[in-house]
C-alpha atoms as a PDB file:
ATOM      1  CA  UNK A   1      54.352  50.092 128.567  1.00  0.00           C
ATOM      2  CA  UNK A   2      57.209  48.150 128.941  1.00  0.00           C
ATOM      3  CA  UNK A   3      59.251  46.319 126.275  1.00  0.00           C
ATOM      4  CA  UNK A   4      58.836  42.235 126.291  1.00  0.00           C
ATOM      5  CA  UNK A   5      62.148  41.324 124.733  1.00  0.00           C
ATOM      6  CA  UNK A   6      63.839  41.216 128.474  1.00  0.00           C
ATOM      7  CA  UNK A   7      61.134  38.501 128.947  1.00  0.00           C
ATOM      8  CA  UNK A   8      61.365  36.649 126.478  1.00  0.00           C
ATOM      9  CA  UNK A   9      65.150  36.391 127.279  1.00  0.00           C
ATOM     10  CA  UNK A  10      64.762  35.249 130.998  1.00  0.00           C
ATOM     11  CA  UNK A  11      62.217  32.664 129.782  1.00  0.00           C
ATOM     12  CA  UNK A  12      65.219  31.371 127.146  1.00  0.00           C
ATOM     13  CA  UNK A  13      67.598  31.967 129.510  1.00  0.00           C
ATOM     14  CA  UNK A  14      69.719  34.212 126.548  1.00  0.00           C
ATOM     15  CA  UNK A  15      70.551  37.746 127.161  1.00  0.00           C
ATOM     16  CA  UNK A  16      67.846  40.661 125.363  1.00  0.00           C
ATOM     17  CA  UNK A  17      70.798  41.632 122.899  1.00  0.00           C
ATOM     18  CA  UNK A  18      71.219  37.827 121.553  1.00  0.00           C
ATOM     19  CA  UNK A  19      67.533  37.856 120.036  1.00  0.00           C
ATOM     20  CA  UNK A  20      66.604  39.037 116.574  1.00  0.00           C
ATOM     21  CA  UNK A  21      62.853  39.635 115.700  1.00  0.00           C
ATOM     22  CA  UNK A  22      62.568  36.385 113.876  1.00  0.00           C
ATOM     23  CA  UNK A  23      63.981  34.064 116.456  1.00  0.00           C
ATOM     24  CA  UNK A  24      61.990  31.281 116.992  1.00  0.00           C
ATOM     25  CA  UNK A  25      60.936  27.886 117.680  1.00  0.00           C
ATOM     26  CA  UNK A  26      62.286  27.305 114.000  1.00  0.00           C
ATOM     27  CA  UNK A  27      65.804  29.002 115.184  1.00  0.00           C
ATOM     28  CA  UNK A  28      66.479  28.216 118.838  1.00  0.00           C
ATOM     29  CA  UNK A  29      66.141  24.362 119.989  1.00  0.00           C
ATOM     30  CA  UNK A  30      65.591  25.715 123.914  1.00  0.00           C
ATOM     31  CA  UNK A  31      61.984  27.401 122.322  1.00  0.00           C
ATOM     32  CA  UNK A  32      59.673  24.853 123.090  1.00  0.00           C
ATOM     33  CA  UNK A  33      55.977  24.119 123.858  1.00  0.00           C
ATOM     34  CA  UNK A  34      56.986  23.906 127.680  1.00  0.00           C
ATOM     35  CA  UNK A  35      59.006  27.558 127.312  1.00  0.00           C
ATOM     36  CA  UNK A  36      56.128  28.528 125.639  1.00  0.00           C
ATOM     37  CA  UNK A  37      53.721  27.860 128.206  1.00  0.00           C
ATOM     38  CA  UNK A  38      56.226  29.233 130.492  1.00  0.00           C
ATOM     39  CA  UNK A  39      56.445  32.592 128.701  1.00  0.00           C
ATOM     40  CA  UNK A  40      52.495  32.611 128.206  1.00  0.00           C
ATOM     41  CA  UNK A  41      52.208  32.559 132.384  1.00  0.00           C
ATOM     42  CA  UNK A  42      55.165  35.207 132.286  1.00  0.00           C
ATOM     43  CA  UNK A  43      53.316  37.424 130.298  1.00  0.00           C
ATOM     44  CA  UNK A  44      49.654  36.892 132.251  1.00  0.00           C
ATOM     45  CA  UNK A  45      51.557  37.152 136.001  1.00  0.00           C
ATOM     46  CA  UNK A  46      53.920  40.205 134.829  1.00  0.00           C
ATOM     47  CA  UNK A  47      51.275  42.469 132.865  1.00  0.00           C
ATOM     48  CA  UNK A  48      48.103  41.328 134.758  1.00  0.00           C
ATOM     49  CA  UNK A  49      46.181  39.703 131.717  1.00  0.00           C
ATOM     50  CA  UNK A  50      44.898  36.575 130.305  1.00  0.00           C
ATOM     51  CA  UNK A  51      46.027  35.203 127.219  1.00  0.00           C
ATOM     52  CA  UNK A  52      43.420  33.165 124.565  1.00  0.00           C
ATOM     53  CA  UNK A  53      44.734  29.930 123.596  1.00  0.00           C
ATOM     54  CA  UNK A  54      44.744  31.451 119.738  1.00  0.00           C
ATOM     55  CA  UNK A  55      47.340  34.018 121.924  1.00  0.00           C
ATOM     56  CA  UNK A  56      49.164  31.039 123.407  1.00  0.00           C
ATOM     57  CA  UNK A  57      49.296  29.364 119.960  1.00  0.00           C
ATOM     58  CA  UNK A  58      50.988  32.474 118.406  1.00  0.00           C
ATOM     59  CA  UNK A  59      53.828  32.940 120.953  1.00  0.00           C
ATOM     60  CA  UNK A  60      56.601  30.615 118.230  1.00  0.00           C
ATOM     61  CA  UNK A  61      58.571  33.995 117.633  1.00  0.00           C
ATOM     62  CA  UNK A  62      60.167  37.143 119.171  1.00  0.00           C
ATOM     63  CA  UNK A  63      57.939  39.160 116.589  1.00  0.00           C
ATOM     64  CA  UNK A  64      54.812  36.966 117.166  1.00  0.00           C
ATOM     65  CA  UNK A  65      55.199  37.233 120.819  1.00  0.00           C
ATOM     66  CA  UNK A  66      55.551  41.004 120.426  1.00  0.00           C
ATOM     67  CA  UNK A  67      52.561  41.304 118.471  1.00  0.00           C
ATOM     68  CA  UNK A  68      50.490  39.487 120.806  1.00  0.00           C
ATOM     69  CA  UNK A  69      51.944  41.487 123.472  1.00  0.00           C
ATOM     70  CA  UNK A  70      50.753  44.701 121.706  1.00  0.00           C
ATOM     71  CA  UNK A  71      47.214  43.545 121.383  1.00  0.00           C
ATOM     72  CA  UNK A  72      46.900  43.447 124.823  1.00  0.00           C
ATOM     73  CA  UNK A  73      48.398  46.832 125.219  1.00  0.00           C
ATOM     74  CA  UNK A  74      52.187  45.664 126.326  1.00  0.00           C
ATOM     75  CA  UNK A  75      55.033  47.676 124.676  1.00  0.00           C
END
């Protein structure tokens, strides 16, 4: 398993160390539905799954995203 947060950062275009667990949509104007979306195909092309739309619709934070991530079995 490997850990998400490097992910996330490419997708936001920050570096890993810059993001706390409750950054957000709420915190960080460049988290966006379109960066969501973007980080939703990141997740299904890097880890070889396919994310709900209830998944998709969780994805707003770096500790949502991980916990989606974990239900699908990604570290």
């Amino acid at each position: 398993m490997t850990d998400i947060l490097p992910l996330i950062a490419q997708v936001l275009q920050v570096q890993p160390a810059d993001l706390s667990e409750d950054d957000g949509v709420q915190t960080m104007p460049q988290w966006d539905s379109l960066k969501i979306i973007l980080l939703a195909s990141m997740i299904e092309v890097t880890h070889g799954i396919t994310l709900s739309s209830e998944d998709i619709e969780q994805l707003t934070s770096v500790g949502a995203v991980r916990a989606v991530a974990a239900r699908h079995g990604i570290g």
